[in-house]
ModelCIF file with pLDDT and N, C-alpha, C, O atoms, coordinates in Angstrom:
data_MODEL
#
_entry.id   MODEL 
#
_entity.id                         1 
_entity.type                       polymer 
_entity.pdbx_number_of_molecules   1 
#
_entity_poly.entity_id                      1 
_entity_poly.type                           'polypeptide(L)' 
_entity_poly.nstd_linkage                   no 
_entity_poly.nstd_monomer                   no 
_entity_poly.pdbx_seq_one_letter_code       
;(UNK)(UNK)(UNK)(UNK)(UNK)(UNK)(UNK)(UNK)(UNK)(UNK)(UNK)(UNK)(UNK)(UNK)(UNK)(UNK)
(UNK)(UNK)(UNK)(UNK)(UNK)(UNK)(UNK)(UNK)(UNK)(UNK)(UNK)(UNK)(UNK)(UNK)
;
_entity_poly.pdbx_seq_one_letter_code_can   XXXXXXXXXXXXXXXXXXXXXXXXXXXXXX 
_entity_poly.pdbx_strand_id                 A 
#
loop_
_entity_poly_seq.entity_id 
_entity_poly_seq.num 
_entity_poly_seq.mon_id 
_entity_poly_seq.hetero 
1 1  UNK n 
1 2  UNK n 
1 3  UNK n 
1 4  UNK n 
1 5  UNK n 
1 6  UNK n 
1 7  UNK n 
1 8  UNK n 
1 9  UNK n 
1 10 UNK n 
1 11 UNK n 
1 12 UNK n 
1 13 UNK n 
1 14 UNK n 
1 15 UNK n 
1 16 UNK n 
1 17 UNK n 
1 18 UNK n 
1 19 UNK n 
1 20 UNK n 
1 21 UNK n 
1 22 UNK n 
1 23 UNK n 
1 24 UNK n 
1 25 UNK n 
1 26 UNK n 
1 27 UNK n 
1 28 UNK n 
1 29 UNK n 
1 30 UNK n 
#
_struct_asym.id          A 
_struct_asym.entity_id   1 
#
loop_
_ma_qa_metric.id 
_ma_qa_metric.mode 
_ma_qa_metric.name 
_ma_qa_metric.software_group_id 
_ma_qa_metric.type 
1 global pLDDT . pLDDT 
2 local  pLDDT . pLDDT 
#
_ma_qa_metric_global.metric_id      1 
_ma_qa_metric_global.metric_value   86.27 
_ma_qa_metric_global.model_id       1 
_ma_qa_metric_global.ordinal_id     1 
#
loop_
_ma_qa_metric_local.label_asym_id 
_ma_qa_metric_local.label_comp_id 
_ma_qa_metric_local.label_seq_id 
_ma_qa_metric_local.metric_id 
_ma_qa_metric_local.metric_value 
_ma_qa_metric_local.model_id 
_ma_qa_metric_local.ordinal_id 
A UNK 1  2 36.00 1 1  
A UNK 2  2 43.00 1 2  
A UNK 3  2 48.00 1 3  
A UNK 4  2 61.00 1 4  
A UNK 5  2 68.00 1 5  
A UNK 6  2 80.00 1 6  
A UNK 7  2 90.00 1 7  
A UNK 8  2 91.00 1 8  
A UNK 9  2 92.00 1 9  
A UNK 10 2 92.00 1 10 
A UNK 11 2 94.00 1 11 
A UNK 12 2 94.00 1 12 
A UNK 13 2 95.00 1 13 
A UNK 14 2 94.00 1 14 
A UNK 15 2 95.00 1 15 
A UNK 16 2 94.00 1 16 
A UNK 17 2 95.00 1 17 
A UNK 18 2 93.00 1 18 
A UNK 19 2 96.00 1 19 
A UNK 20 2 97.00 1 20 
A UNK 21 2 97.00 1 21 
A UNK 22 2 97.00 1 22 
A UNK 23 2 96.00 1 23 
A UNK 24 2 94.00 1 24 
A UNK 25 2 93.00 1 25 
A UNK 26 2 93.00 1 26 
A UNK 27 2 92.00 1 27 
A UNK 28 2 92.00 1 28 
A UNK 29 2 93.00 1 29 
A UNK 30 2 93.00 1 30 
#
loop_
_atom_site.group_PDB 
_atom_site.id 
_atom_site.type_symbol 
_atom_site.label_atom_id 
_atom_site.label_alt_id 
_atom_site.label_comp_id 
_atom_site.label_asym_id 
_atom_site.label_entity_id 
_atom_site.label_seq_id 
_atom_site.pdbx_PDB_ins_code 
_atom_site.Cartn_x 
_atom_site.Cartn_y 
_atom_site.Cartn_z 
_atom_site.occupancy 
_atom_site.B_iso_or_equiv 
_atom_site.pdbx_formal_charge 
_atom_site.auth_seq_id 
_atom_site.auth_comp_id 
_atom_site.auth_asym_id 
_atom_site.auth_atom_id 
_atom_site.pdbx_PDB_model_num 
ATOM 1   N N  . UNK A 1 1  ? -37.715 -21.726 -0.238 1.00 36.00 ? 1  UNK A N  1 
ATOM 2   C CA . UNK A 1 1  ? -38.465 -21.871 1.005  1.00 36.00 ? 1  UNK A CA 1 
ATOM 3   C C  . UNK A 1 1  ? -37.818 -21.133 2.158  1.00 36.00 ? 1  UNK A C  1 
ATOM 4   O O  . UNK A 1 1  ? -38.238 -21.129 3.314  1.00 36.00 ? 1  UNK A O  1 
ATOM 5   N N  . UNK A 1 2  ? -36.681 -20.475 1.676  1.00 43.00 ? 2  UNK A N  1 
ATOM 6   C CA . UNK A 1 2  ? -36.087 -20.034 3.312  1.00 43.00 ? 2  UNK A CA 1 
ATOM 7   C C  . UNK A 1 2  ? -36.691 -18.335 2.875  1.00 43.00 ? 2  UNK A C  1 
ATOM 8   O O  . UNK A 1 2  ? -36.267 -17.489 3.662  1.00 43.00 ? 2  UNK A O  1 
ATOM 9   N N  . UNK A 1 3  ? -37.084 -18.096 2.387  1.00 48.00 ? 3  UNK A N  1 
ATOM 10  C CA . UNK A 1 3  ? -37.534 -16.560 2.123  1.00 48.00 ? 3  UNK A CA 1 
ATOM 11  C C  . UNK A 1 3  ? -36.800 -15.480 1.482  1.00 48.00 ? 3  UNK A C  1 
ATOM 12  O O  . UNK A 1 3  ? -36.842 -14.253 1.571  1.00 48.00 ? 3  UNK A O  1 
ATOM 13  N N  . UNK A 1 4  ? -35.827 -16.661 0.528  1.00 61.00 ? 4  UNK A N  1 
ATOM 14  C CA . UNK A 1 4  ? -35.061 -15.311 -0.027 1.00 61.00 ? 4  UNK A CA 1 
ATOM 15  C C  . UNK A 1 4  ? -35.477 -14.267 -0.955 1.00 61.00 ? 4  UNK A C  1 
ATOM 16  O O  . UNK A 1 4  ? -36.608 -14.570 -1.334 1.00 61.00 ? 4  UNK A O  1 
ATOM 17  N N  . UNK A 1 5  ? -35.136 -13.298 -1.441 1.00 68.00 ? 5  UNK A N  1 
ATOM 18  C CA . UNK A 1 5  ? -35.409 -12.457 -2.450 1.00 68.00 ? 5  UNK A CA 1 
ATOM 19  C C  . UNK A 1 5  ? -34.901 -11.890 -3.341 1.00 68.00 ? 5  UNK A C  1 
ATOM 20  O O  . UNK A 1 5  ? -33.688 -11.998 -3.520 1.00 68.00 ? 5  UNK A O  1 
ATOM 21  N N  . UNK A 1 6  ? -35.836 -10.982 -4.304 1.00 80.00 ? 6  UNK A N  1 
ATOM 22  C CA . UNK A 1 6  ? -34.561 -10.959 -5.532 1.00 80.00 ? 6  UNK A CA 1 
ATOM 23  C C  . UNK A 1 6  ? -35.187 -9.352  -5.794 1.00 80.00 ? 6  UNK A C  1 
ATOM 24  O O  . UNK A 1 6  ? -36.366 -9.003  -5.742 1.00 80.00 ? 6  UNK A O  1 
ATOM 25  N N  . UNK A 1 7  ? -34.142 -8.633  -6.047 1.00 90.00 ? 7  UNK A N  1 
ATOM 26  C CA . UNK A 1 7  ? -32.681 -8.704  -5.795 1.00 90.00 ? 7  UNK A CA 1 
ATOM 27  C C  . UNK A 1 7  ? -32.704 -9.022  -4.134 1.00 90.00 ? 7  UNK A C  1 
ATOM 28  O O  . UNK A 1 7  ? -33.525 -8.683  -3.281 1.00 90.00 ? 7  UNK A O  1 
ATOM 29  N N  . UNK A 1 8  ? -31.208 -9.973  -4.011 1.00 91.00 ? 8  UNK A N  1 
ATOM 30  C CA . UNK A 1 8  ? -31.113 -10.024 -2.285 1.00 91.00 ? 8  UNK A CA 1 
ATOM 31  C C  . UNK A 1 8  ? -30.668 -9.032  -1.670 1.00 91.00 ? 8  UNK A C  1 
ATOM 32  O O  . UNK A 1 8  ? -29.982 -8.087  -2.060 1.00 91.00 ? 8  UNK A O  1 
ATOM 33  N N  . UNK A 1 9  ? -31.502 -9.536  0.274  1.00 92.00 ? 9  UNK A N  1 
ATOM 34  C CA . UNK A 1 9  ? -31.107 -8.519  0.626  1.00 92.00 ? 9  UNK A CA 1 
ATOM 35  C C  . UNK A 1 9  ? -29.241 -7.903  1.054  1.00 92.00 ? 9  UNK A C  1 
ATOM 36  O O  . UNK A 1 9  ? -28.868 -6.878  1.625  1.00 92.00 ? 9  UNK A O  1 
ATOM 37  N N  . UNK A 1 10 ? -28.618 -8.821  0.592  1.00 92.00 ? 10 UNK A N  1 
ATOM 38  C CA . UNK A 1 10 ? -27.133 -8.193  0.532  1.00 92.00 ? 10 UNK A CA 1 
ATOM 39  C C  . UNK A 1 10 ? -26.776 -7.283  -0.504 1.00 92.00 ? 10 UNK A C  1 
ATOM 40  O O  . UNK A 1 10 ? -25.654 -6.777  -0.477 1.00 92.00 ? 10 UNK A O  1 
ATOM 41  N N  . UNK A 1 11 ? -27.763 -6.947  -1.619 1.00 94.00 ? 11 UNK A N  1 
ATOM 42  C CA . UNK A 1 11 ? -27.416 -5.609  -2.923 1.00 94.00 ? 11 UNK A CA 1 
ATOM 43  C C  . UNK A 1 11 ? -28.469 -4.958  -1.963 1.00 94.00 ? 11 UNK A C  1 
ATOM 44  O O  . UNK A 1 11 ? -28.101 -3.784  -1.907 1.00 94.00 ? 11 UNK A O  1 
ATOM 45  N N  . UNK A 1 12 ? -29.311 -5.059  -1.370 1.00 94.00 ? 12 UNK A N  1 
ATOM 46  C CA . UNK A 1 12 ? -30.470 -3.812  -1.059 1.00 94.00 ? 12 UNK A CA 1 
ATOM 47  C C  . UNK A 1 12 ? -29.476 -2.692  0.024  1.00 94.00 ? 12 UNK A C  1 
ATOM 48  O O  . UNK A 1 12 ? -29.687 -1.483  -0.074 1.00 94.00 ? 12 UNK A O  1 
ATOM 49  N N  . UNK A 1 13 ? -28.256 -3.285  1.174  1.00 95.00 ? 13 UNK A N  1 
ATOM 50  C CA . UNK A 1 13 ? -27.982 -3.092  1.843  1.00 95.00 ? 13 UNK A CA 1 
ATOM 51  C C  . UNK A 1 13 ? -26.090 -1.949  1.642  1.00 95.00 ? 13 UNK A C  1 
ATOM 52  O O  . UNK A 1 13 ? -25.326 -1.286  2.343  1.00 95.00 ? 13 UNK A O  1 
ATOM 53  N N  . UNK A 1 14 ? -26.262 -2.458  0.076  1.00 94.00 ? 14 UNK A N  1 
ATOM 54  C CA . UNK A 1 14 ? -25.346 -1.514  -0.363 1.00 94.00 ? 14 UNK A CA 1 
ATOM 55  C C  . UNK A 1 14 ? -25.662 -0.514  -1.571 1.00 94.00 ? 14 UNK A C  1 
ATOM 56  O O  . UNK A 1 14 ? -24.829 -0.005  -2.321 1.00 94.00 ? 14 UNK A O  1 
ATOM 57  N N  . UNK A 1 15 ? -27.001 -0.351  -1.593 1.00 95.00 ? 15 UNK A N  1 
ATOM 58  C CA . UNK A 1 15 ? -27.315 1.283   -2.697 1.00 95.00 ? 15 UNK A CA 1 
ATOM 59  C C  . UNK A 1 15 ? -26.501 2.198   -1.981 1.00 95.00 ? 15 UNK A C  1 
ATOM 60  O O  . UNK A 1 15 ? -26.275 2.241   -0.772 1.00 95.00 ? 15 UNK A O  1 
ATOM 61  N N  . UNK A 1 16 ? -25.965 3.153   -3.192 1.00 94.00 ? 16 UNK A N  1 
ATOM 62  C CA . UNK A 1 16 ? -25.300 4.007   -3.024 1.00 94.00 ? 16 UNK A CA 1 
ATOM 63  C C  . UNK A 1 16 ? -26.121 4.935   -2.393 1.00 94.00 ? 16 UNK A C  1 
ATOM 64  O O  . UNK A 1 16 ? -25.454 5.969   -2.434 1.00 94.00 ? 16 UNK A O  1 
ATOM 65  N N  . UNK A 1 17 ? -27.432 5.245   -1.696 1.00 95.00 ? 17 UNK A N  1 
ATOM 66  C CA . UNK A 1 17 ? -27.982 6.933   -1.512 1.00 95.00 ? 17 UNK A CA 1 
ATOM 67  C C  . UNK A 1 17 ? -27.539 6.950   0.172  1.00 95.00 ? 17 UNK A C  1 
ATOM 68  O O  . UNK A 1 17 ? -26.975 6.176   0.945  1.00 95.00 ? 17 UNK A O  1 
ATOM 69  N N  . UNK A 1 18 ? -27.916 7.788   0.211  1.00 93.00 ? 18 UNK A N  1 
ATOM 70  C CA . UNK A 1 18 ? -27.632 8.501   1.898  1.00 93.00 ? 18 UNK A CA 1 
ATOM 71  C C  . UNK A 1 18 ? -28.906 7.338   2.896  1.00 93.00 ? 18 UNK A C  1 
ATOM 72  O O  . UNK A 1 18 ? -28.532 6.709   3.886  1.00 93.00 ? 18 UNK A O  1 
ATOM 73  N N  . UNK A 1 19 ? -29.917 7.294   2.524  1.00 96.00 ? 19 UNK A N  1 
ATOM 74  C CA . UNK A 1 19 ? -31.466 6.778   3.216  1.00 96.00 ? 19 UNK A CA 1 
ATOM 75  C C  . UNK A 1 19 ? -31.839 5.352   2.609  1.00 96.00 ? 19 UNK A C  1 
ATOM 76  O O  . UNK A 1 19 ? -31.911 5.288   1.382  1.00 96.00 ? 19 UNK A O  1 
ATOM 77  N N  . UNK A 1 20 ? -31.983 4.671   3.053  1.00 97.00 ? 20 UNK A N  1 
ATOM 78  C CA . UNK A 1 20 ? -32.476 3.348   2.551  1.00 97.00 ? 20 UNK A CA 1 
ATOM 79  C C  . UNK A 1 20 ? -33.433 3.032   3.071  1.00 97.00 ? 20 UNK A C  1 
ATOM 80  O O  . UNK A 1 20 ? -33.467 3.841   3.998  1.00 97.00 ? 20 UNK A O  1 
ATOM 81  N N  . UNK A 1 21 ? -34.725 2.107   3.223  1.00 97.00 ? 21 UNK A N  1 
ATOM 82  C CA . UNK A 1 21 ? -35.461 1.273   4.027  1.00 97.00 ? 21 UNK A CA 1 
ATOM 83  C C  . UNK A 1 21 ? -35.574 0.579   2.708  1.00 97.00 ? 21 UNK A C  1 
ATOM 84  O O  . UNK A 1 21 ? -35.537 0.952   1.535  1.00 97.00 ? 21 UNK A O  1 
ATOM 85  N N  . UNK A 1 22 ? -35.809 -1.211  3.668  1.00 97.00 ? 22 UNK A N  1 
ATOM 86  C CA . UNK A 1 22 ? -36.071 -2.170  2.795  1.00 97.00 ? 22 UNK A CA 1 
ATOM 87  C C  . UNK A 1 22 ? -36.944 -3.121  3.825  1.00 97.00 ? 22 UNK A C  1 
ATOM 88  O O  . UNK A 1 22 ? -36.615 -3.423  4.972  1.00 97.00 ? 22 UNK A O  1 
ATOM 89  N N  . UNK A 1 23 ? -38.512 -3.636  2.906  1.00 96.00 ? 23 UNK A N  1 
ATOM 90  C CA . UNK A 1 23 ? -39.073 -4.075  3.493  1.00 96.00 ? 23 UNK A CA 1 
ATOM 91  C C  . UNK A 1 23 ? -39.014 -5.246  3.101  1.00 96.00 ? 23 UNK A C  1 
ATOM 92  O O  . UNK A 1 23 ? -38.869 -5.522  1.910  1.00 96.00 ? 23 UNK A O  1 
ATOM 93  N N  . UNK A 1 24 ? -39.144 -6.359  4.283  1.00 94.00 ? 24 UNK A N  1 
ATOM 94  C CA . UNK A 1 24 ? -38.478 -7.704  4.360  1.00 94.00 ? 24 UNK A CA 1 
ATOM 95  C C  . UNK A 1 24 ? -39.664 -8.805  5.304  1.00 94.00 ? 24 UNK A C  1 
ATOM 96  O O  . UNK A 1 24 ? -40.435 -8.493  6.211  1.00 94.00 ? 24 UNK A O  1 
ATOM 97  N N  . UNK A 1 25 ? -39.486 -9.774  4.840  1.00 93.00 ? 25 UNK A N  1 
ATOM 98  C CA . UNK A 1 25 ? -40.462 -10.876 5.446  1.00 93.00 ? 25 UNK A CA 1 
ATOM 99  C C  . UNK A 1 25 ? -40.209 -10.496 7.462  1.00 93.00 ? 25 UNK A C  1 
ATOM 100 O O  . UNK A 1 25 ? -39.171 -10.105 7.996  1.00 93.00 ? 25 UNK A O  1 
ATOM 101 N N  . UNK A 1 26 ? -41.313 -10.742 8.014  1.00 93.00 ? 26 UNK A N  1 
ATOM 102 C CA . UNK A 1 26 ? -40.896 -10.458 9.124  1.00 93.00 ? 26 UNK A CA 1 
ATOM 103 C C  . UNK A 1 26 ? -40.247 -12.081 10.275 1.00 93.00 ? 26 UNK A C  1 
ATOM 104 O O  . UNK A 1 26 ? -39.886 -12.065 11.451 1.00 93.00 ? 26 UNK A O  1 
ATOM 105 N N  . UNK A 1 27 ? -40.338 -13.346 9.238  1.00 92.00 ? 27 UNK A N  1 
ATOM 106 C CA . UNK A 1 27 ? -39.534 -13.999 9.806  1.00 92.00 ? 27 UNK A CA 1 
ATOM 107 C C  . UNK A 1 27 ? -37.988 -13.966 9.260  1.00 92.00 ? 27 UNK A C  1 
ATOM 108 O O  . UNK A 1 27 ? -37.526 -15.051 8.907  1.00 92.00 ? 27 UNK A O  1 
ATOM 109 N N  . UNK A 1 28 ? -37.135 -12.779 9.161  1.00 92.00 ? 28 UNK A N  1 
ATOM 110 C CA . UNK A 1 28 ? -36.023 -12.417 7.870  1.00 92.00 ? 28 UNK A CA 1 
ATOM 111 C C  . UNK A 1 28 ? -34.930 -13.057 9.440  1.00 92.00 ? 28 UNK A C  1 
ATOM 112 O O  . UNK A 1 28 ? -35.194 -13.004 10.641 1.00 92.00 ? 28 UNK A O  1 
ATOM 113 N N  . UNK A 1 29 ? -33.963 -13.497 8.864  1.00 93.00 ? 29 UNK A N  1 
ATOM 114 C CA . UNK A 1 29 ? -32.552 -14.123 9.672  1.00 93.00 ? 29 UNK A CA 1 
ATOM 115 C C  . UNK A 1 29 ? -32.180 -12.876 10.099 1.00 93.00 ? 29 UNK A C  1 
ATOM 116 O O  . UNK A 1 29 ? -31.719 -12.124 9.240  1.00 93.00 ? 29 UNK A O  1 
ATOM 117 N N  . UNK A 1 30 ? -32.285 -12.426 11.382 1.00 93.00 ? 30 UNK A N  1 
ATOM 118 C CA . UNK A 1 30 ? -31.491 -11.274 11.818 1.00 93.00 ? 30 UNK A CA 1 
ATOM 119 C C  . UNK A 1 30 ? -30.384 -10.857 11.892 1.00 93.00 ? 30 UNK A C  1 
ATOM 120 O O  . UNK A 1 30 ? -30.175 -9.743  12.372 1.00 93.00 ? 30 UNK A O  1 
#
């Protein structure tokens, strides 16, 4: 219920490429 996801967003935030975007609930814990 708190909106987590899978994979979380703490692995989305370390891919190895140069460019990332990751789209995320827009009530996401800032």
């Amino acid at each position: 219920d708190r909106g987590g996801s899978q994979p979380p967003l703490s692995w989305c935030f370390t891919l190895p490429v140069r460019h990332v975007a990751v789209k995320a609930a827009p009530g996401l814990d800032l």
